[in-house]
C-alpha atoms as a PDB file:
ATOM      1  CA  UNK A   1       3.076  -3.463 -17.557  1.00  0.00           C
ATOM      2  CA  UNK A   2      -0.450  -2.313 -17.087  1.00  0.00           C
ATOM      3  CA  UNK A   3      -1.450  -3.614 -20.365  1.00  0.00           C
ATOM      4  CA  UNK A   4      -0.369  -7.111 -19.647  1.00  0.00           C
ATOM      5  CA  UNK A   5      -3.728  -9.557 -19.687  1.00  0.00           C
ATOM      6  CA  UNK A   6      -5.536 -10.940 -16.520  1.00  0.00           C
ATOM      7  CA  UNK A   7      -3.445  -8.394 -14.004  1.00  0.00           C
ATOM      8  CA  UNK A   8      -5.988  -8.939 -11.536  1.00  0.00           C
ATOM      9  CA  UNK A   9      -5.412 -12.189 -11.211  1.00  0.00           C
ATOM     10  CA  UNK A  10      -2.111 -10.802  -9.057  1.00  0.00           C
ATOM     11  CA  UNK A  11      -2.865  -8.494  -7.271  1.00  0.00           C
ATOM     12  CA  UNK A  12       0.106  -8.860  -5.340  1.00  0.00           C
ATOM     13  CA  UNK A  13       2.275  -7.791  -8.231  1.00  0.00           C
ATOM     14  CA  UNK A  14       0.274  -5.006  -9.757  1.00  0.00           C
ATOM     15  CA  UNK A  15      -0.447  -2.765  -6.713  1.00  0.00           C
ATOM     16  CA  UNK A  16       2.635  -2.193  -6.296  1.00  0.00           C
ATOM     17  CA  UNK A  17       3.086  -1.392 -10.544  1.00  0.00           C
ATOM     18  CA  UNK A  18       0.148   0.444 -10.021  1.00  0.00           C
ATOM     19  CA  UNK A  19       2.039   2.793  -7.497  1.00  0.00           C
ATOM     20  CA  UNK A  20       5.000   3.069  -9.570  1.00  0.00           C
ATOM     21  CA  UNK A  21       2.877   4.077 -12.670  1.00  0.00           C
ATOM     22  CA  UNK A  22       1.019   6.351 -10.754  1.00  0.00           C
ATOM     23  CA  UNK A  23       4.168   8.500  -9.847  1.00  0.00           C
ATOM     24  CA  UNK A  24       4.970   8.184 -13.601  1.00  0.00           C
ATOM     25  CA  UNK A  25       2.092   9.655 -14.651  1.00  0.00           C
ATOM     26  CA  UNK A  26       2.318  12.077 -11.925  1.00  0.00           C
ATOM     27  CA  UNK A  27       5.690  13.860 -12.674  1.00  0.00           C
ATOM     28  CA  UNK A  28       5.246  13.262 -16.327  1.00  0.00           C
ATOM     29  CA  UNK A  29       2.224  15.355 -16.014  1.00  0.00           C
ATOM     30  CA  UNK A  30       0.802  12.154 -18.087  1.00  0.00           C
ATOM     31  CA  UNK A  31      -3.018  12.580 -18.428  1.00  0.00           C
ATOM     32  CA  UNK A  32      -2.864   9.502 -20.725  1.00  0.00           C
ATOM     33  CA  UNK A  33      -1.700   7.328 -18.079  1.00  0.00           C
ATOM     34  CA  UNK A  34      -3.364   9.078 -15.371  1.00  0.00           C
ATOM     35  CA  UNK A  35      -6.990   7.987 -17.065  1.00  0.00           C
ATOM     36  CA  UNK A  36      -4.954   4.292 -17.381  1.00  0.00           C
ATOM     37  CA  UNK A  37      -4.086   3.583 -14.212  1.00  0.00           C
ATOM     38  CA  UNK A  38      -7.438   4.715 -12.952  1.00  0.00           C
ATOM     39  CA  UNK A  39      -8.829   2.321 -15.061  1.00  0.00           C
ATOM     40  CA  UNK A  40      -6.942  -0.262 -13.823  1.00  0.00           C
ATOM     41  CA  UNK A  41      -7.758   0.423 -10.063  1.00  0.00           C
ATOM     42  CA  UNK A  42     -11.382  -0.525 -10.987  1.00  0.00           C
ATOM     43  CA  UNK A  43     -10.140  -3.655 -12.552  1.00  0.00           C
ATOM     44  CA  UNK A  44      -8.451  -4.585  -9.318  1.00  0.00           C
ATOM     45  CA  UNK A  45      -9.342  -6.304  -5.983  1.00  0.00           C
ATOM     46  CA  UNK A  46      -7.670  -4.989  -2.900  1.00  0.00           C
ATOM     47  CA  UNK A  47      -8.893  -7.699   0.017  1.00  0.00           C
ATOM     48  CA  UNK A  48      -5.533  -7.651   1.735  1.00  0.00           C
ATOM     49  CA  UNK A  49      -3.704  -5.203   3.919  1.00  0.00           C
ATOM     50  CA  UNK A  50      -1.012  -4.598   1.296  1.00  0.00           C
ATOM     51  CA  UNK A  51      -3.030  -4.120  -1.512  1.00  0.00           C
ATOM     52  CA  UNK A  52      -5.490  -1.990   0.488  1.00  0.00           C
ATOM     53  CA  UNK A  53      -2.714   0.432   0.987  1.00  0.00           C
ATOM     54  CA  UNK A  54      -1.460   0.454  -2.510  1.00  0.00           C
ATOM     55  CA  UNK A  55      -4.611   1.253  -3.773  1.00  0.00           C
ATOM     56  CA  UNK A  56      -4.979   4.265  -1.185  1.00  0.00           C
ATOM     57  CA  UNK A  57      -1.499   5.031  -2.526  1.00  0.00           C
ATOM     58  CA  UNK A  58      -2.383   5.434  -5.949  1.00  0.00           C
ATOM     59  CA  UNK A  59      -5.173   7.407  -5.358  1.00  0.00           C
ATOM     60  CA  UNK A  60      -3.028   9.564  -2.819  1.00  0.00           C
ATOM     61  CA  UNK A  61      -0.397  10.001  -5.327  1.00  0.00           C
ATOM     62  CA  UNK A  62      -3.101  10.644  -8.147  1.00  0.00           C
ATOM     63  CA  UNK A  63      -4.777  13.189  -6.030  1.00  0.00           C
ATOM     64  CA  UNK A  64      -4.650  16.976  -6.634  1.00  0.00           C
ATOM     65  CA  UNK A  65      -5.524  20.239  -4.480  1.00  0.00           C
ATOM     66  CA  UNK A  66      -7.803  19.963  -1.807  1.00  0.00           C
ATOM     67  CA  UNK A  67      -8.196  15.885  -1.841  1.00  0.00           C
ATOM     68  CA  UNK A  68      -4.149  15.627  -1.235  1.00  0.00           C
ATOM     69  CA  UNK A  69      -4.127  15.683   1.809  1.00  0.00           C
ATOM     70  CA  UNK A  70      -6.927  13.521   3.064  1.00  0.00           C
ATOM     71  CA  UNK A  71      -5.753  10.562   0.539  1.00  0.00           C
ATOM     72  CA  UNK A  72      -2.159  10.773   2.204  1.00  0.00           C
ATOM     73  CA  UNK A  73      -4.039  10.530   5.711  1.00  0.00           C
ATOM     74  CA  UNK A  74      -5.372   7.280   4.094  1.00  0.00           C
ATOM     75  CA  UNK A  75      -2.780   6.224   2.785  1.00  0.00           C
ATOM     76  CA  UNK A  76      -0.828   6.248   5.720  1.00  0.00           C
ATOM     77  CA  UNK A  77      -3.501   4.903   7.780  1.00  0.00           C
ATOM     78  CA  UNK A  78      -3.495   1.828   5.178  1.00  0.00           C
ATOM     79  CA  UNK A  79       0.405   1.124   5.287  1.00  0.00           C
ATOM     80  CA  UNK A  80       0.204   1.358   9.477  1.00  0.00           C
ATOM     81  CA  UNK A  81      -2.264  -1.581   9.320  1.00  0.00           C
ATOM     82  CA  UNK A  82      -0.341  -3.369   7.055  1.00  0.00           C
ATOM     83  CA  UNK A  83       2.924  -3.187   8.996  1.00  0.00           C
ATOM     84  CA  UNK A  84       5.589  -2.766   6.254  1.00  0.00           C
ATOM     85  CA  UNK A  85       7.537   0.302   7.866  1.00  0.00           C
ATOM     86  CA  UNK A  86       9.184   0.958   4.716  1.00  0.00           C
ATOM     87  CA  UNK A  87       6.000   1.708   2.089  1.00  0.00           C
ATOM     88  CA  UNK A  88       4.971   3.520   5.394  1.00  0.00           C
ATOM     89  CA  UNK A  89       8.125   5.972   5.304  1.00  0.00           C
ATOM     90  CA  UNK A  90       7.211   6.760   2.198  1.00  0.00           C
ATOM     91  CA  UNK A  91       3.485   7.468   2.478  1.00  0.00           C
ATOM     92  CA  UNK A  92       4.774   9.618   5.591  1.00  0.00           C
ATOM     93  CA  UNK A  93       6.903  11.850   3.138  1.00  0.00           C
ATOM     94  CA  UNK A  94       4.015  11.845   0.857  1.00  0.00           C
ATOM     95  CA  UNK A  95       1.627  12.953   3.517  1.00  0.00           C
ATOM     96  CA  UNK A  96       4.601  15.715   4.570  1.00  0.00           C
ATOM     97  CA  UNK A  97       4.461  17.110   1.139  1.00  0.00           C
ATOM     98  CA  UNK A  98       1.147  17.530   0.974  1.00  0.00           C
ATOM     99  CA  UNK A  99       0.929  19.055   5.028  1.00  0.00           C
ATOM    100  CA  UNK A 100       3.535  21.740   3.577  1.00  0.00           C
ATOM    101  CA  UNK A 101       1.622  22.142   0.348  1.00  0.00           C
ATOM    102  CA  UNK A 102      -1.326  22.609   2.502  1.00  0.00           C
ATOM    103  CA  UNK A 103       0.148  25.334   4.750  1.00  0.00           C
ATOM    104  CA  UNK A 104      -0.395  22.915   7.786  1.00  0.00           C
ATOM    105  CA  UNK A 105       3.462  22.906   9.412  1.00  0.00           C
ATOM    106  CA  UNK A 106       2.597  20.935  12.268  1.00  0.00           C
ATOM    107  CA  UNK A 107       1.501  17.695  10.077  1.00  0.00           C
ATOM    108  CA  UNK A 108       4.305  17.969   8.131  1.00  0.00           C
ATOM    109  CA  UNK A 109       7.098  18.016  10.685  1.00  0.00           C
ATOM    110  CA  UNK A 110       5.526  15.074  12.488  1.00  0.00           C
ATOM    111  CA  UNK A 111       5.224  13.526   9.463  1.00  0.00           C
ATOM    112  CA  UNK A 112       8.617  13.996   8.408  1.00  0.00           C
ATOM    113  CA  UNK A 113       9.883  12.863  12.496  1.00  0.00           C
ATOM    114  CA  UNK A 114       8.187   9.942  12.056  1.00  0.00           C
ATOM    115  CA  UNK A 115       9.203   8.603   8.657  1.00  0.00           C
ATOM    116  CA  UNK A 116      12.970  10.159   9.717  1.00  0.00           C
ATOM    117  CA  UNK A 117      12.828   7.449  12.386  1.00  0.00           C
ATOM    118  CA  UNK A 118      12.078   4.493  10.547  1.00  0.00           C
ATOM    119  CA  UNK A 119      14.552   5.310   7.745  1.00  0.00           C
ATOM    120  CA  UNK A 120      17.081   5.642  10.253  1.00  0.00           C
ATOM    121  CA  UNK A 121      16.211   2.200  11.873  1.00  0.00           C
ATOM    122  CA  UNK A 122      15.883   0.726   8.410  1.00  0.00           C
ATOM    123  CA  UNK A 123      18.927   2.689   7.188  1.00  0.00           C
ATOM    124  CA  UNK A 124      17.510   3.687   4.137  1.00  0.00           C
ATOM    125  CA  UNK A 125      19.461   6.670   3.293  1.00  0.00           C
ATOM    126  CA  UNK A 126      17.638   7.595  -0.107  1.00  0.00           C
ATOM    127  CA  UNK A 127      14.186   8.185   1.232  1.00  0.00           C
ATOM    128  CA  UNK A 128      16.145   9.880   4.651  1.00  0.00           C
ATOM    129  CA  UNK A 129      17.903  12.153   1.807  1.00  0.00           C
ATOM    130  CA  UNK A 130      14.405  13.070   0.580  1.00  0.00           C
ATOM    131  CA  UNK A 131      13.079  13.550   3.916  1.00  0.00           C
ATOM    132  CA  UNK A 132      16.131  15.910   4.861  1.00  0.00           C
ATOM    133  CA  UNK A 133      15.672  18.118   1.717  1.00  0.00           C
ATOM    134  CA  UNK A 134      12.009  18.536   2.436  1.00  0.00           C
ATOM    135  CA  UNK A 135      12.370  19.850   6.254  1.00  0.00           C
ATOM    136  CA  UNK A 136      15.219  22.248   4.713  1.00  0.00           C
ATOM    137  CA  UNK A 137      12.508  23.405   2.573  1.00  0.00           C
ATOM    138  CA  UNK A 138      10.032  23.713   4.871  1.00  0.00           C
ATOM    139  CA  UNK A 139      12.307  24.696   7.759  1.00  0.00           C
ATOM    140  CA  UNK A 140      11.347  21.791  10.118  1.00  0.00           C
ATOM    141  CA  UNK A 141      14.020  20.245  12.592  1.00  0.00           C
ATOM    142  CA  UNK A 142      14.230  16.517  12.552  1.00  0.00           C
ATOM    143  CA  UNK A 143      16.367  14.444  14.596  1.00  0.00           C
ATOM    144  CA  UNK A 144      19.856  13.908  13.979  1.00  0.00           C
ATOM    145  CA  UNK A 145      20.944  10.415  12.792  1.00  0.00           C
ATOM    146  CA  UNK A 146      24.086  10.699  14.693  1.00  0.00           C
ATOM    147  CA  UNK A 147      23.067  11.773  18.008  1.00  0.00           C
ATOM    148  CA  UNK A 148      18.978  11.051  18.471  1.00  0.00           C
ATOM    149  CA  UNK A 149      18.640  11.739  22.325  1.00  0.00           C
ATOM    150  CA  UNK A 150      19.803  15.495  21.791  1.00  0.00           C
ATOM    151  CA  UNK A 151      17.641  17.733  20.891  1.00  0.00           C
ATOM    152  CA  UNK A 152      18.524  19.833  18.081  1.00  0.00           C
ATOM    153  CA  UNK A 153      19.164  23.373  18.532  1.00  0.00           C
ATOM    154  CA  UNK A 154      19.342  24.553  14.457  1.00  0.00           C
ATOM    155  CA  UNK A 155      17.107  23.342  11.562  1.00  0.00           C
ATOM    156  CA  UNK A 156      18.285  20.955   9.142  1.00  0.00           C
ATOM    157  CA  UNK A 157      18.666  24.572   7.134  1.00  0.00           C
ATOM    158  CA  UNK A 158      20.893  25.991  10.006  1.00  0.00           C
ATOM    159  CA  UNK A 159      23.191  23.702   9.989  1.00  0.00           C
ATOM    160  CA  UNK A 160      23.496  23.374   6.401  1.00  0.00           C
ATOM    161  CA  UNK A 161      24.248  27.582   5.862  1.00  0.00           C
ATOM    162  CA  UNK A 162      26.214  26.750   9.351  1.00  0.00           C
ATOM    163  CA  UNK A 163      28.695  24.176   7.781  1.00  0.00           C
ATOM    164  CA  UNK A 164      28.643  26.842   4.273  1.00  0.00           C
ATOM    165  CA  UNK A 165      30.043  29.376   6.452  1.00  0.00           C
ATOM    166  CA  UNK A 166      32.524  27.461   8.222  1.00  0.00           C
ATOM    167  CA  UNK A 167      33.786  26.312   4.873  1.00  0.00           C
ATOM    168  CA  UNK A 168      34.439  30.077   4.226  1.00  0.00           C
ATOM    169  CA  UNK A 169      31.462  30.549   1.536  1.00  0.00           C
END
């Protein structure tokens, strides 16, 4: 897909190919197509909201060490001008990871509230399943899905060795 002639002329349609190859190259460890994609960002235009925030995307998710966690800040500063609360979830669990990877709790677990509450109103239980195992990790209470105007007395982790228990493990 990034080898496919005049891709700047959408740019529409390759940010968001851009992102996905990104991630690619990212968990593949994929130096190869790290050095592509980059090259293809400098190809690209990025005048409007959307592809502004894929392009902070890809660099967020491209991003290593120190420069993490501003290029998440970016990114999700991007995706809340554009509007689109789901790409926004998802820059807000990117932006958690790196918090956590960072050592800065705080940033994570608001990070992680946040995006929590727009996958619940968009009921996108993949990316709330993500979100859940990373404040187990971490040991960050989110809200409950079932019940948001209680506050939560155990951690996502508490419940979870809670419910192990009660099943007699």
């Amino acid at each position: 897909g990034l080898a496919v002639p005049r891709a700047e002329e959408f740019p529409r349609y390759t940010w968001p190919l851009m992102v996905a190859a990104a991630r690619a190259a990212a968990l593949g460890d994929d130096e190869a197509l790290v050095e592509q994609v980059r090259a293809g960002m400098a190809d690209l235009g990025s005048p409007h909201p959307a592809q502004r925030a894929g392009a902070a995307q890809t660099r967020a998710i491209l991003a290593s060490g120190p420069d993490a966690l501003p290029a998440w800040q970016e990114a999700v500063a991007a995706w809340r001008v554009d509007g689109q609360p789901y790409p926004l979830a998802g820059a807000l669990l990117g932006l958690a990871l790196a918090a956590a990877a960072a050592g800065d709790r705080g940033l994570a677990g608001e990070a992680v509230e946040e995006a929590c509450c727009i996958t619940d109103d968009l009921h996108a239980a993949p990316l709330r399943e993500e979100l859940d195992t990373l404040a187990r990790r971490v040991g960050l209470r989110v809200s409950s899905r079932s019940a948001p105007d209680e506050p939560e007395l155990l951690t996502v982790r508490e419940q979870e060795v809670l419910r192990l228990v009660a099943e007699g493990l």
